[in-house]
N, C-alpha and C. Protein backbone atom coordinates (compact mmCIF):
# COMPACT_ATOMS: atom_id res chain seq x y z
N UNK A 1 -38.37 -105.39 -61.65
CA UNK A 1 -39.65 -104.76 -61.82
C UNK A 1 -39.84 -104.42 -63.29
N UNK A 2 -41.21 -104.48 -63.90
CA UNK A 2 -41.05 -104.66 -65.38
C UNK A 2 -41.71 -103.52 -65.21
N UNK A 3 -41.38 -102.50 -66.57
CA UNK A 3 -42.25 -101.35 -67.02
C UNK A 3 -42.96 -101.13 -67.98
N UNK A 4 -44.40 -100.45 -67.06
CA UNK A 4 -45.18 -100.40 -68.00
C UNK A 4 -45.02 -99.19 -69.23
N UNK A 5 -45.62 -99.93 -70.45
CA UNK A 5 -45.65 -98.91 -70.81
C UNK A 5 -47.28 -98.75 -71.66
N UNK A 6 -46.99 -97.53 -72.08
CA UNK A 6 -48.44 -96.68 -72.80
C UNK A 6 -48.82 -97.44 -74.22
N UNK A 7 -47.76 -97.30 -74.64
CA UNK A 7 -47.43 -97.56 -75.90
C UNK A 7 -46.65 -98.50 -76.13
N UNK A 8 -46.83 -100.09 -77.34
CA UNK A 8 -45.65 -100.65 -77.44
C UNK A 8 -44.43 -100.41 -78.83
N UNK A 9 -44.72 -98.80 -79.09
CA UNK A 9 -43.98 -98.36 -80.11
C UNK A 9 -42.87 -97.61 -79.34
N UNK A 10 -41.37 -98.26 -79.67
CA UNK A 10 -39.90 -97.79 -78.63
C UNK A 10 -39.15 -97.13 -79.95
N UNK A 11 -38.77 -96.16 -80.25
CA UNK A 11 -37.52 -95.22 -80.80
C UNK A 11 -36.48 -95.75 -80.30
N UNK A 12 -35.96 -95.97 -80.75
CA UNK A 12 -34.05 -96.22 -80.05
C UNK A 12 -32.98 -95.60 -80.92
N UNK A 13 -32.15 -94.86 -80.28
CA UNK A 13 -31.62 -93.74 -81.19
C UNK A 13 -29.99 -94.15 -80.28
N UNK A 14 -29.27 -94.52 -80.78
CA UNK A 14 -27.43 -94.81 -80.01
C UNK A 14 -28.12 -95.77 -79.09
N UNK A 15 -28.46 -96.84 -79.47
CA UNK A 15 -28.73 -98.17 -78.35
C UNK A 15 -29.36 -97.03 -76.86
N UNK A 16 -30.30 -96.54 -77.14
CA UNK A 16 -31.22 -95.71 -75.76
C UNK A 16 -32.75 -95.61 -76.23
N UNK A 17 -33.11 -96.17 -75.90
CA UNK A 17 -34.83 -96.10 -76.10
C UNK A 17 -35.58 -95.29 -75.81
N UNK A 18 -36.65 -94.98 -76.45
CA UNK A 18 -37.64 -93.73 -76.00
C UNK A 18 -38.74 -94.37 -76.43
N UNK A 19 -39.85 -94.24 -75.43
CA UNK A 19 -40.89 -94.66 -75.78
C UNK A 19 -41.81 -93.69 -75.11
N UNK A 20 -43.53 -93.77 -75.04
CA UNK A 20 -44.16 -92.80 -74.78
C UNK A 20 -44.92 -93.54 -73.25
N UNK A 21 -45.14 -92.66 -72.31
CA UNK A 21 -45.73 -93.64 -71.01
C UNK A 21 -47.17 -92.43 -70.91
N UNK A 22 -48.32 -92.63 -71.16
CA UNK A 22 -49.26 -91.53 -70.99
C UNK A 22 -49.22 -90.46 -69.32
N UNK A 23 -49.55 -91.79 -68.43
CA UNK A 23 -49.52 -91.37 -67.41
C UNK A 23 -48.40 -90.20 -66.93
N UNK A 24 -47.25 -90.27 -67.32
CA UNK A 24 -46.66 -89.21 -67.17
C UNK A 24 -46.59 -88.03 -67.98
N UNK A 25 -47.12 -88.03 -69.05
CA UNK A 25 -47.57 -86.87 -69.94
C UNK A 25 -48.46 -86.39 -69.06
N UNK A 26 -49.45 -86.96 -68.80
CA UNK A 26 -50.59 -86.44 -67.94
C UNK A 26 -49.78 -86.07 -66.64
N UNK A 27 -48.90 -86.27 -66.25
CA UNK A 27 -48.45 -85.50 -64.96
C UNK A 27 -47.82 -84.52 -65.25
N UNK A 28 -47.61 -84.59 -66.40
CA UNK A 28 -46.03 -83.12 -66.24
C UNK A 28 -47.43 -81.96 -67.33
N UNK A 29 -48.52 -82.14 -67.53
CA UNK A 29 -49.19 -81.67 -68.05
C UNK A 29 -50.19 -80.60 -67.28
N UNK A 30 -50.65 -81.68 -65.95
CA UNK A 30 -50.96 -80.97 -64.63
C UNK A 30 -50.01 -80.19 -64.09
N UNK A 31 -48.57 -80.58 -63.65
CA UNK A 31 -47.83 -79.95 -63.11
C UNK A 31 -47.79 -78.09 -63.74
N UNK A 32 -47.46 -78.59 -65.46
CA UNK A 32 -47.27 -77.48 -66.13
C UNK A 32 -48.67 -76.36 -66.47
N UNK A 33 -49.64 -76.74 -65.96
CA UNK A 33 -50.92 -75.99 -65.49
C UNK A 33 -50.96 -75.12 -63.88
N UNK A 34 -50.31 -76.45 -63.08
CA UNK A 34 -50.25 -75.81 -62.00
C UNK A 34 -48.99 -74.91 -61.10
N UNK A 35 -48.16 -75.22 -61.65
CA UNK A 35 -46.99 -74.24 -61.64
C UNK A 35 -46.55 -73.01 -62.51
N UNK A 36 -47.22 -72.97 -63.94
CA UNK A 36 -46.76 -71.84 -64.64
C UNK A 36 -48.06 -71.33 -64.81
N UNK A 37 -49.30 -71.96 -64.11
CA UNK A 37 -50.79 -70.76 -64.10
C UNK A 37 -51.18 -70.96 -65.56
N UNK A 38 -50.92 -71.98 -66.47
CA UNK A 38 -51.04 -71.75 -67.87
C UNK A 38 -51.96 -72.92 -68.50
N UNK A 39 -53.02 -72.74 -69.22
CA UNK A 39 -54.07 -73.58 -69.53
C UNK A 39 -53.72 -74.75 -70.52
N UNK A 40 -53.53 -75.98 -70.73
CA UNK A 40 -52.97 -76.85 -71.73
C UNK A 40 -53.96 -76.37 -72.67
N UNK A 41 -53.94 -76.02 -73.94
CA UNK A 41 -54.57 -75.82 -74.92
C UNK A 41 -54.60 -77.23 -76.35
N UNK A 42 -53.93 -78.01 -76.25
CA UNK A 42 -53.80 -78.21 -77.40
C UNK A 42 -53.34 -78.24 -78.56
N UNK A 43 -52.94 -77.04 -78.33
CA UNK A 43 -51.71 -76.27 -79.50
C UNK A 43 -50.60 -75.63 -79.56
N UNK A 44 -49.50 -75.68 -80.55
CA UNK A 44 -48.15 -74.92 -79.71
C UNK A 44 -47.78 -73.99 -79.75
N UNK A 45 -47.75 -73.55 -78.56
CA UNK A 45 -47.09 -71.62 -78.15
C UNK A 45 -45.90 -72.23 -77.74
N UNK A 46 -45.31 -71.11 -77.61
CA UNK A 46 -44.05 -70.51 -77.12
C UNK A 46 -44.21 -69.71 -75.79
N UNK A 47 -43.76 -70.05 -75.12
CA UNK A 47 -43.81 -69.17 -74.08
C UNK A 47 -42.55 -68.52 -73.30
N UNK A 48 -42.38 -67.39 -73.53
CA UNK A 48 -40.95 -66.55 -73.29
C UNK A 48 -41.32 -65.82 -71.65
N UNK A 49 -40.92 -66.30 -70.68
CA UNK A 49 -40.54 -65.50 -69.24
C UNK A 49 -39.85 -65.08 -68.88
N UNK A 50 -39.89 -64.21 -67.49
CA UNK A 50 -38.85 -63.40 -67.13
C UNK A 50 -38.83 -64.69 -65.71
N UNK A 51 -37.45 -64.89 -64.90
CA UNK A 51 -37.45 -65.28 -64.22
C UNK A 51 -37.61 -64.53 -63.19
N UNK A 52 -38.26 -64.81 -61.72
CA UNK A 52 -38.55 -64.28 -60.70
C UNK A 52 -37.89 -64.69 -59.72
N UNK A 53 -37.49 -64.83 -58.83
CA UNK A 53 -37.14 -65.95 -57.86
C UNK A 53 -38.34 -66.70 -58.02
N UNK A 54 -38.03 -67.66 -58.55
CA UNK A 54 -38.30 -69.05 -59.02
C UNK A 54 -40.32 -68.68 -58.92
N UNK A 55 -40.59 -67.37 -58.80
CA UNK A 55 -42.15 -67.85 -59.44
C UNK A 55 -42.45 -67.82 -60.61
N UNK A 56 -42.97 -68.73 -60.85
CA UNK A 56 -43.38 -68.45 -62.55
C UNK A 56 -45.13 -68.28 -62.99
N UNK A 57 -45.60 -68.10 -61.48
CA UNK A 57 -47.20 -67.66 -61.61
C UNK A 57 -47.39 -66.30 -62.15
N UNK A 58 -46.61 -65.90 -61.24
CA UNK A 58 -46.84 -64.04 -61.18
C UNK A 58 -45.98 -63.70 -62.40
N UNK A 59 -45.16 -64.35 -63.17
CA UNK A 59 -43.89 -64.02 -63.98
C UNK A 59 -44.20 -62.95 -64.82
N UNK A 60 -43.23 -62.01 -65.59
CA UNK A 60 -44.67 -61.02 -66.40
C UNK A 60 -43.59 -62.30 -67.97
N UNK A 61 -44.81 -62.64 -69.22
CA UNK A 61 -44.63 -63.82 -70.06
C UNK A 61 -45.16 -62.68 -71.15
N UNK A 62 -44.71 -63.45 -72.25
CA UNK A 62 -44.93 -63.20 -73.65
C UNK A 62 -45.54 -64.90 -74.52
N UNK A 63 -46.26 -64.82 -75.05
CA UNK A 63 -47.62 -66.13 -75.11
C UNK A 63 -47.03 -66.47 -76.81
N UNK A 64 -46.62 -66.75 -77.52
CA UNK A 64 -46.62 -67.06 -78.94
C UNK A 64 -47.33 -68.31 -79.60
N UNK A 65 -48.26 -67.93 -79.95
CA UNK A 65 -49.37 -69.28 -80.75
C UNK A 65 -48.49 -69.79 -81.77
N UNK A 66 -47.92 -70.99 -82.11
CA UNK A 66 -47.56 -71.65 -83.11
C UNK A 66 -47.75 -71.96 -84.12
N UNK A 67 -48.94 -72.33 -84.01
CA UNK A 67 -49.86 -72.62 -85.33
C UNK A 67 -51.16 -72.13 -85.14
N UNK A 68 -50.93 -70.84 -85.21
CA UNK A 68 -52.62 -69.62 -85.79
C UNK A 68 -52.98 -69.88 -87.04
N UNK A 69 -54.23 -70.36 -87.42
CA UNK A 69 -54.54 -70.16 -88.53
C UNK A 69 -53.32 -70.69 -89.99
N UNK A 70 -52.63 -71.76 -89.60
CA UNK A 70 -52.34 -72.42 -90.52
C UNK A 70 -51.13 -72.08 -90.88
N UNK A 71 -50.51 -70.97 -89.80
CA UNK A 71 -49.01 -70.56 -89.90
C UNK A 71 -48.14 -71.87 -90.18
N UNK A 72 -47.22 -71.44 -91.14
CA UNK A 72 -46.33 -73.08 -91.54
C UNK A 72 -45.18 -72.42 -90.66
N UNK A 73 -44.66 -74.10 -90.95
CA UNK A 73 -43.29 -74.05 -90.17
C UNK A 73 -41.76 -73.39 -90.36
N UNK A 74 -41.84 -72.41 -91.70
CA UNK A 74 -41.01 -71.59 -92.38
C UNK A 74 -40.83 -70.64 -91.52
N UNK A 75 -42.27 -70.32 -91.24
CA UNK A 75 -42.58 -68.51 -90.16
C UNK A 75 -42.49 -68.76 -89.17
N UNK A 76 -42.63 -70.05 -88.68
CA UNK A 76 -42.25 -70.09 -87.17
C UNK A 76 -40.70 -70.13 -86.27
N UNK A 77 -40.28 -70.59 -88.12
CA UNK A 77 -38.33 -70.96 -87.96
C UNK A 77 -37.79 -69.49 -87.87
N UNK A 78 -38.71 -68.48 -88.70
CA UNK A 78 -38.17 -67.20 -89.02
C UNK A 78 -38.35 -66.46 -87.43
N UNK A 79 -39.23 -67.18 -86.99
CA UNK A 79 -39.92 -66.12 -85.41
C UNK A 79 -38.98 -66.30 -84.84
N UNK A 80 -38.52 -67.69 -84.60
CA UNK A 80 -37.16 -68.44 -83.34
C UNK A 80 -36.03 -67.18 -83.55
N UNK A 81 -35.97 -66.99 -85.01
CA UNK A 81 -34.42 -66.77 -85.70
C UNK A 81 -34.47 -65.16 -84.95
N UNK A 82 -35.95 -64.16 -85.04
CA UNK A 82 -35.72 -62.75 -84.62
C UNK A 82 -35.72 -63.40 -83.09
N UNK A 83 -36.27 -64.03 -82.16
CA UNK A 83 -36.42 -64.15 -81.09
C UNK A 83 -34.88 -63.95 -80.40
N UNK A 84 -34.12 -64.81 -81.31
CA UNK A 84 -32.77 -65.09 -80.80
C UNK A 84 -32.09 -63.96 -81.27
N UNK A 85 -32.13 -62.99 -81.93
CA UNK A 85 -31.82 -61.57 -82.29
C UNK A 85 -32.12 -60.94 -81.03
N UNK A 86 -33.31 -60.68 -81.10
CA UNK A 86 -33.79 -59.99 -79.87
C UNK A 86 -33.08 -60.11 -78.48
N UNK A 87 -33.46 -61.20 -78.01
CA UNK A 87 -32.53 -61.19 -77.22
C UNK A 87 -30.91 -61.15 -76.62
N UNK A 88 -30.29 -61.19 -78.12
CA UNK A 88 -28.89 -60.47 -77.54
C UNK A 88 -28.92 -59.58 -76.95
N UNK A 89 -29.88 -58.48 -77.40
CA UNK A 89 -30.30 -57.10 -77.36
C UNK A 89 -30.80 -56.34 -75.61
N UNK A 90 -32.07 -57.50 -75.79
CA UNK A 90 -32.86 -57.31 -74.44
C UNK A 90 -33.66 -58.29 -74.07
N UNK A 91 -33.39 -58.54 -72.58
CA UNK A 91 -33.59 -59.39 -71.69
C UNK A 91 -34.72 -59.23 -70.71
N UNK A 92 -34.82 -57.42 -70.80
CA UNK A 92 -35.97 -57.43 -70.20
C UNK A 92 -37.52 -58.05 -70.71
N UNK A 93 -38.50 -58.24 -70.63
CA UNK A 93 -39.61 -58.66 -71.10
C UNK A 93 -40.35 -57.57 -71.83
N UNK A 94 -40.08 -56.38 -70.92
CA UNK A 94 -41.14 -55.48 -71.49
C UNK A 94 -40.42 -54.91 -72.68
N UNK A 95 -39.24 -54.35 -72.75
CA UNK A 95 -38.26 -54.21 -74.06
C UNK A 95 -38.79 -55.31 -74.70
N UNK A 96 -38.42 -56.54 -74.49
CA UNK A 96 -38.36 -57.59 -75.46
C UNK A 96 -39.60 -57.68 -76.75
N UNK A 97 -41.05 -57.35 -75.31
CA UNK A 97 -41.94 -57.61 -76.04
C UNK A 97 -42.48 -56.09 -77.28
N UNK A 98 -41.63 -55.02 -76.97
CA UNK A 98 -41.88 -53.96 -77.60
C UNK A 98 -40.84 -54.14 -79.24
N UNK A 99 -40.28 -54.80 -78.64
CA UNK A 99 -39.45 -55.03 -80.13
C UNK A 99 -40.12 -55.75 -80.79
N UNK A 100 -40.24 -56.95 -80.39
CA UNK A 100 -40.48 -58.17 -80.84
C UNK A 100 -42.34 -57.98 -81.37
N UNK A 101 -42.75 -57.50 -81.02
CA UNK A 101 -44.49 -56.92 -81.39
C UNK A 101 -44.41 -55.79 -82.97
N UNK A 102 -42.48 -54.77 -83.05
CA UNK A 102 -42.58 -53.87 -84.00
C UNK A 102 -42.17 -54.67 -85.06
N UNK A 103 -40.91 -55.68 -84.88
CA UNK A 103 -40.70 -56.46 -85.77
C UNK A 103 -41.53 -57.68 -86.66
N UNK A 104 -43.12 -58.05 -85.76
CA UNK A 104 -43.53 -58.56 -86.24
C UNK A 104 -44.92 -58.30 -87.23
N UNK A 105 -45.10 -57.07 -86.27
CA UNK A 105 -46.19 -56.25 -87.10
C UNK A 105 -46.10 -56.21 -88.27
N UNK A 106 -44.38 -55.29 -88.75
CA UNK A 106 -44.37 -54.86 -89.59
C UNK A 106 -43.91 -56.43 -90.79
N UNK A 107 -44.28 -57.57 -90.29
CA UNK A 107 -43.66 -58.38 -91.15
C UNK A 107 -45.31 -59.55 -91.15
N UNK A 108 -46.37 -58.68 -90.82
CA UNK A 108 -47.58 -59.34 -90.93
C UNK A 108 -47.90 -60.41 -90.39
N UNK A 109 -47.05 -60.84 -89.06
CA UNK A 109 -47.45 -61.66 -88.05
C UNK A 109 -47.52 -61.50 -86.46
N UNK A 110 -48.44 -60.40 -86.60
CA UNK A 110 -48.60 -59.62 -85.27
C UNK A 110 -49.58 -60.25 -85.03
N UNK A 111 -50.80 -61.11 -85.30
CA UNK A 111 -51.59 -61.67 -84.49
C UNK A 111 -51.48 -63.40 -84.07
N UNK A 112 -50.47 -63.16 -84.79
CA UNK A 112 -49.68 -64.57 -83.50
C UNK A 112 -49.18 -64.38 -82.13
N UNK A 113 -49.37 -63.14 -81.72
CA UNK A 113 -48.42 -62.59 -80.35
C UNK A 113 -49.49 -62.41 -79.40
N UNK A 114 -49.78 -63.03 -78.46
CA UNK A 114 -50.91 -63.05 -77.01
C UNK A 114 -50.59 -62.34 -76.05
């Protein structure tokens, strides 16, 4: 059976190919609308949850816009770097997001946080 693909541009990285198939972007795109309740926008957030037994509708989430207003990719490396601080710390969400909202305020990227 031959496969289709989207695209005839293939990556091959250690003799393993990667190529792009639309149709399944478009599925895991729906899926990820209809399982995490979350709107495809276009643009990249971050999205930090608490796990539930396995719902992730009701989950209580923390939203991080990626690229607000022209944020480069320096501040976004710096966000990952407190994120992963943070969470040694706390796991809860609502802690998390009380830290993570003082640390960013005070570092003038508090309206990246949804």
């Amino acid at each position: 059976m031959k496969k289709r693909f989207s695209s005839q541009q293939i990556i091959k990285i250690k003799d393993k190919k990667y190529y792009f198939i639309e149709d399944k972007y478009t599925e895991f795109l729906e899926k990820l609308e209809t399982d995490f309740d979350l709107e495809y926008i276009y643009n990249p957030r971050l999205i930090l949850m608490e796990y539930e037994q396995g719902n992730f509708k009701r989950t209580k989430r923390i939203i991080i816009e990626l690229d607000n207003e022209g944020a480069d990719i320096k501040k976004t490396g710096e966000l990952f770097e407190t994120i992963f601080d943070i969470a040694k710390r706390n796991v809860n969400i609502k802690d998390f997001s009380k830290v993570l909202t003082l640390h960013e305020f005070e570092n003038g990227l508090f309206d990246r946080i949804v």
